[in-house]
N, C-alpha and C. Protein backbone atom coordinates (compact mmCIF):
# COMPACT_ATOMS: atom_id res chain seq x y z
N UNK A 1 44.09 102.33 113.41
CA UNK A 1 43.99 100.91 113.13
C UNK A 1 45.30 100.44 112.48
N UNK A 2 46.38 99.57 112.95
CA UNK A 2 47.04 98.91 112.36
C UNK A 2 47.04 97.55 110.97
N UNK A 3 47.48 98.27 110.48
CA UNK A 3 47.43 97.54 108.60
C UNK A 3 47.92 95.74 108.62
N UNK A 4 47.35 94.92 108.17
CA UNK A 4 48.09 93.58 108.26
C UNK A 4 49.71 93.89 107.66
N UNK A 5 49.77 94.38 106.83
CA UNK A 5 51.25 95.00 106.25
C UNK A 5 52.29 95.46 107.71
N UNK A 6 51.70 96.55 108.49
CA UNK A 6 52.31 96.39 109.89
C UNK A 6 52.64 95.27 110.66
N UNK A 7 51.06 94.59 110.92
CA UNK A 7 51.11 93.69 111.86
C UNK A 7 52.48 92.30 111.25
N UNK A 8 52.18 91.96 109.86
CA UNK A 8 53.24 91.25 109.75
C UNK A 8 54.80 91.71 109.36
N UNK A 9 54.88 92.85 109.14
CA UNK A 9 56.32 93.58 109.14
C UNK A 9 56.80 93.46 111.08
N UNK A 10 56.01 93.88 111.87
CA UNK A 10 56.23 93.64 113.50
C UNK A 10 56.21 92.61 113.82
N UNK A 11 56.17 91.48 113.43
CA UNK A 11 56.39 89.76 113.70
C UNK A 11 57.38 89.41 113.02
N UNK A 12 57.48 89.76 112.36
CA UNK A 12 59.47 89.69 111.63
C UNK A 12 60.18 90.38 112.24
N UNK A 13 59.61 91.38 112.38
CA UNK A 13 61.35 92.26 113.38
C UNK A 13 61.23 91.87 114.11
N UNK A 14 60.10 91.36 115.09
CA UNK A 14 60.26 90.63 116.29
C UNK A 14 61.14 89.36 116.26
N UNK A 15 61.04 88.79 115.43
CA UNK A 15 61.48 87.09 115.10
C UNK A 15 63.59 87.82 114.57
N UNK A 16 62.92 89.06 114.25
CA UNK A 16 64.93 88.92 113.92
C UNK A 16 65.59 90.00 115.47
N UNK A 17 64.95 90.42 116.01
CA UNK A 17 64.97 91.01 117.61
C UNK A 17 65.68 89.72 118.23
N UNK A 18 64.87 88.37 117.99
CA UNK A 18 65.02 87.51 119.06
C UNK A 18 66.81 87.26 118.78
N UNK A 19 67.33 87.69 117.61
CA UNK A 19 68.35 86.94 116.91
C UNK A 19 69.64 87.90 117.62
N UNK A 20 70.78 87.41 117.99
CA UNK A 20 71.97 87.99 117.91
C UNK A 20 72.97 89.11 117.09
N UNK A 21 71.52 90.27 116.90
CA UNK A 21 71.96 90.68 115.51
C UNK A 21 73.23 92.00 116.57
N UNK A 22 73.94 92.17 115.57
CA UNK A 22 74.99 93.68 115.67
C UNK A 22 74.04 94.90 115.89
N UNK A 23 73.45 95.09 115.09
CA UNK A 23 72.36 96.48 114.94
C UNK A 23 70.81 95.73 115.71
N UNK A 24 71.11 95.13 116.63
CA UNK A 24 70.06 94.87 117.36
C UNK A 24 68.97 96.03 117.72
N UNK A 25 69.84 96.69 118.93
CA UNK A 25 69.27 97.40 119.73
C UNK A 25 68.88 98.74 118.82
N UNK A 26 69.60 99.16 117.50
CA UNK A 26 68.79 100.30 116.79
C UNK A 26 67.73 99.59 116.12
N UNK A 27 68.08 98.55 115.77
CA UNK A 27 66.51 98.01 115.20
C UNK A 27 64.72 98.53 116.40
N UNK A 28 65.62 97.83 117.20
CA UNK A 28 64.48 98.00 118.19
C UNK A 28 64.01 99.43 118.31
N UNK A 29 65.03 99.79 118.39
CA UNK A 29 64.71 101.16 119.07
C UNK A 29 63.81 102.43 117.71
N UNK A 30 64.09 101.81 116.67
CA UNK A 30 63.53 102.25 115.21
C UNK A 30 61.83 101.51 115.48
N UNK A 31 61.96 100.75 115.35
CA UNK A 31 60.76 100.20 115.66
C UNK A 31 59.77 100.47 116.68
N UNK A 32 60.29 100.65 118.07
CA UNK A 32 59.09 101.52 119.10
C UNK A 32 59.22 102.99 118.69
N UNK A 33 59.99 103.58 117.85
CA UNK A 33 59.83 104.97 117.51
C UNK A 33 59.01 105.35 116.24
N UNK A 34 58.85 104.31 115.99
CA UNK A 34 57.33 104.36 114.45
C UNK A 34 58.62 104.82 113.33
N UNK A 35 59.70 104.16 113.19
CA UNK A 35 60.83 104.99 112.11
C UNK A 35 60.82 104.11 111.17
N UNK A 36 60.06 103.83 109.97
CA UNK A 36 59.97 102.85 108.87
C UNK A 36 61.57 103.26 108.15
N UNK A 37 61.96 104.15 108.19
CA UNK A 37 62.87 104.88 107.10
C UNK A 37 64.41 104.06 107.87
N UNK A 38 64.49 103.88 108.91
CA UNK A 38 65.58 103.56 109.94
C UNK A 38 65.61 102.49 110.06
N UNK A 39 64.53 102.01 109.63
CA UNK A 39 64.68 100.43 109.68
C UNK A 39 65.36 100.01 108.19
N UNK A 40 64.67 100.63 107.45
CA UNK A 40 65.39 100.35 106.06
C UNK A 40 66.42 100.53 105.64
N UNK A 41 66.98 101.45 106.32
CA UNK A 41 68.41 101.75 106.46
C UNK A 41 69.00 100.88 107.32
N UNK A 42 68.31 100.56 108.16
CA UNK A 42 69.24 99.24 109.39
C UNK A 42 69.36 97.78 108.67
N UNK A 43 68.36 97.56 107.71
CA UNK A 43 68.29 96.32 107.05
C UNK A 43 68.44 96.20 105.62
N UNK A 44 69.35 97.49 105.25
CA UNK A 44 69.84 97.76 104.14
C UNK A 44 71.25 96.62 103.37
N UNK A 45 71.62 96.87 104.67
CA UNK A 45 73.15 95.37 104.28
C UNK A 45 72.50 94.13 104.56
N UNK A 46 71.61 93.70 105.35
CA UNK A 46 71.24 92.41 105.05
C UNK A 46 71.08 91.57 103.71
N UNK A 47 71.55 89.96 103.87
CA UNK A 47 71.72 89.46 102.86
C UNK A 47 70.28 88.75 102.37
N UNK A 48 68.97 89.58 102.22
CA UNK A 48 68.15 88.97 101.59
C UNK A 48 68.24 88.23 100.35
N UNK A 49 67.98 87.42 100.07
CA UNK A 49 67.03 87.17 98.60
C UNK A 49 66.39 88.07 98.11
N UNK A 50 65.84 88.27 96.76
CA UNK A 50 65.51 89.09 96.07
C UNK A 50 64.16 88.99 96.46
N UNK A 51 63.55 88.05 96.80
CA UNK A 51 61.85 87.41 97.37
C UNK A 51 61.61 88.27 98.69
N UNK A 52 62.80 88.12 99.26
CA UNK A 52 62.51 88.29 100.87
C UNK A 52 63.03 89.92 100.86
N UNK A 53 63.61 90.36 100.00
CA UNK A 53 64.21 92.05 99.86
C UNK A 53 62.41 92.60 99.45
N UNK A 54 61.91 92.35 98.38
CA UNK A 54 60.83 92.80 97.80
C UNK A 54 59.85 92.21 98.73
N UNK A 55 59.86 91.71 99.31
CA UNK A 55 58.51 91.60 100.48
C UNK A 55 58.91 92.39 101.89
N UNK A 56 60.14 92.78 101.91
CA UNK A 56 60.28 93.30 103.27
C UNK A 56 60.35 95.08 102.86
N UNK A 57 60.88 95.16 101.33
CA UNK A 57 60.49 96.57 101.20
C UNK A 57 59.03 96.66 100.93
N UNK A 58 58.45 96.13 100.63
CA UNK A 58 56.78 96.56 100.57
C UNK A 58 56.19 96.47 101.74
N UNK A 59 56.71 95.54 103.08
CA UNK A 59 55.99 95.85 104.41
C UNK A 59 56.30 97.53 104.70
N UNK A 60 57.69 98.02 104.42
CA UNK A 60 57.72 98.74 104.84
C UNK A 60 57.63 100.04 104.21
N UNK A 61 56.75 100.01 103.05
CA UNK A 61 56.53 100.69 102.05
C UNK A 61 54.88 100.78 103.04
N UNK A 62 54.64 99.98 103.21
CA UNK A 62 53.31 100.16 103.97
C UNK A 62 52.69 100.82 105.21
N UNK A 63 54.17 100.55 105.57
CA UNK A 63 54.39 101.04 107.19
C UNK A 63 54.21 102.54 106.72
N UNK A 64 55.28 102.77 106.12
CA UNK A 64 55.36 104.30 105.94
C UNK A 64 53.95 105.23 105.55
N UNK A 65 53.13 104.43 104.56
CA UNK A 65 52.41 105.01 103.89
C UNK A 65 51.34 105.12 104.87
N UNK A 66 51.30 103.95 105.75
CA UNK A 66 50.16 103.88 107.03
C UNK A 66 50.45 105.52 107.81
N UNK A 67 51.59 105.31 107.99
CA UNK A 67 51.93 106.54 108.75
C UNK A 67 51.55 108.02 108.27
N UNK A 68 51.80 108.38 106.97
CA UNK A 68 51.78 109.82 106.38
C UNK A 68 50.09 110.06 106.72
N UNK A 69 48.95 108.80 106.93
CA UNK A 69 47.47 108.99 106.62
C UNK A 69 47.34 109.73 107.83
């Protein structure tokens, strides 16, 4: 069963997929490979806000933790 924590961490990478990013295609490719850890590392230099840093590390604090169950 996928976690709302997933489902809305995968509608954001989708929404930044759609975007012209440099590290596009490893994003993606982190993402159909179930790699929470690769993503965080891919979206490590991004210039979040401190709001949008702490909500995107706890999606993916979730992701991960979904995963180890």
């Amino acid at each position: 069963m996928i976690s709302a924590a997933q489902v809305s961490l995968r509608r954001w990478l989708r929404r930044q997929l759609a975007q012209p990013l440099p590290m596009r295609e490893r994003l993606e490719a982190a993402v159909q490979h179930d790699d929470p850890a690769e993503v965080r590392r891919l979206l490590a230099d991004v210039p979040f806000t401190r709001e949008q840093r702490r909500h995107v590390d706890g999606l993916l604090d979730a992701w991960r933790e979904e995963l180890s169950r």
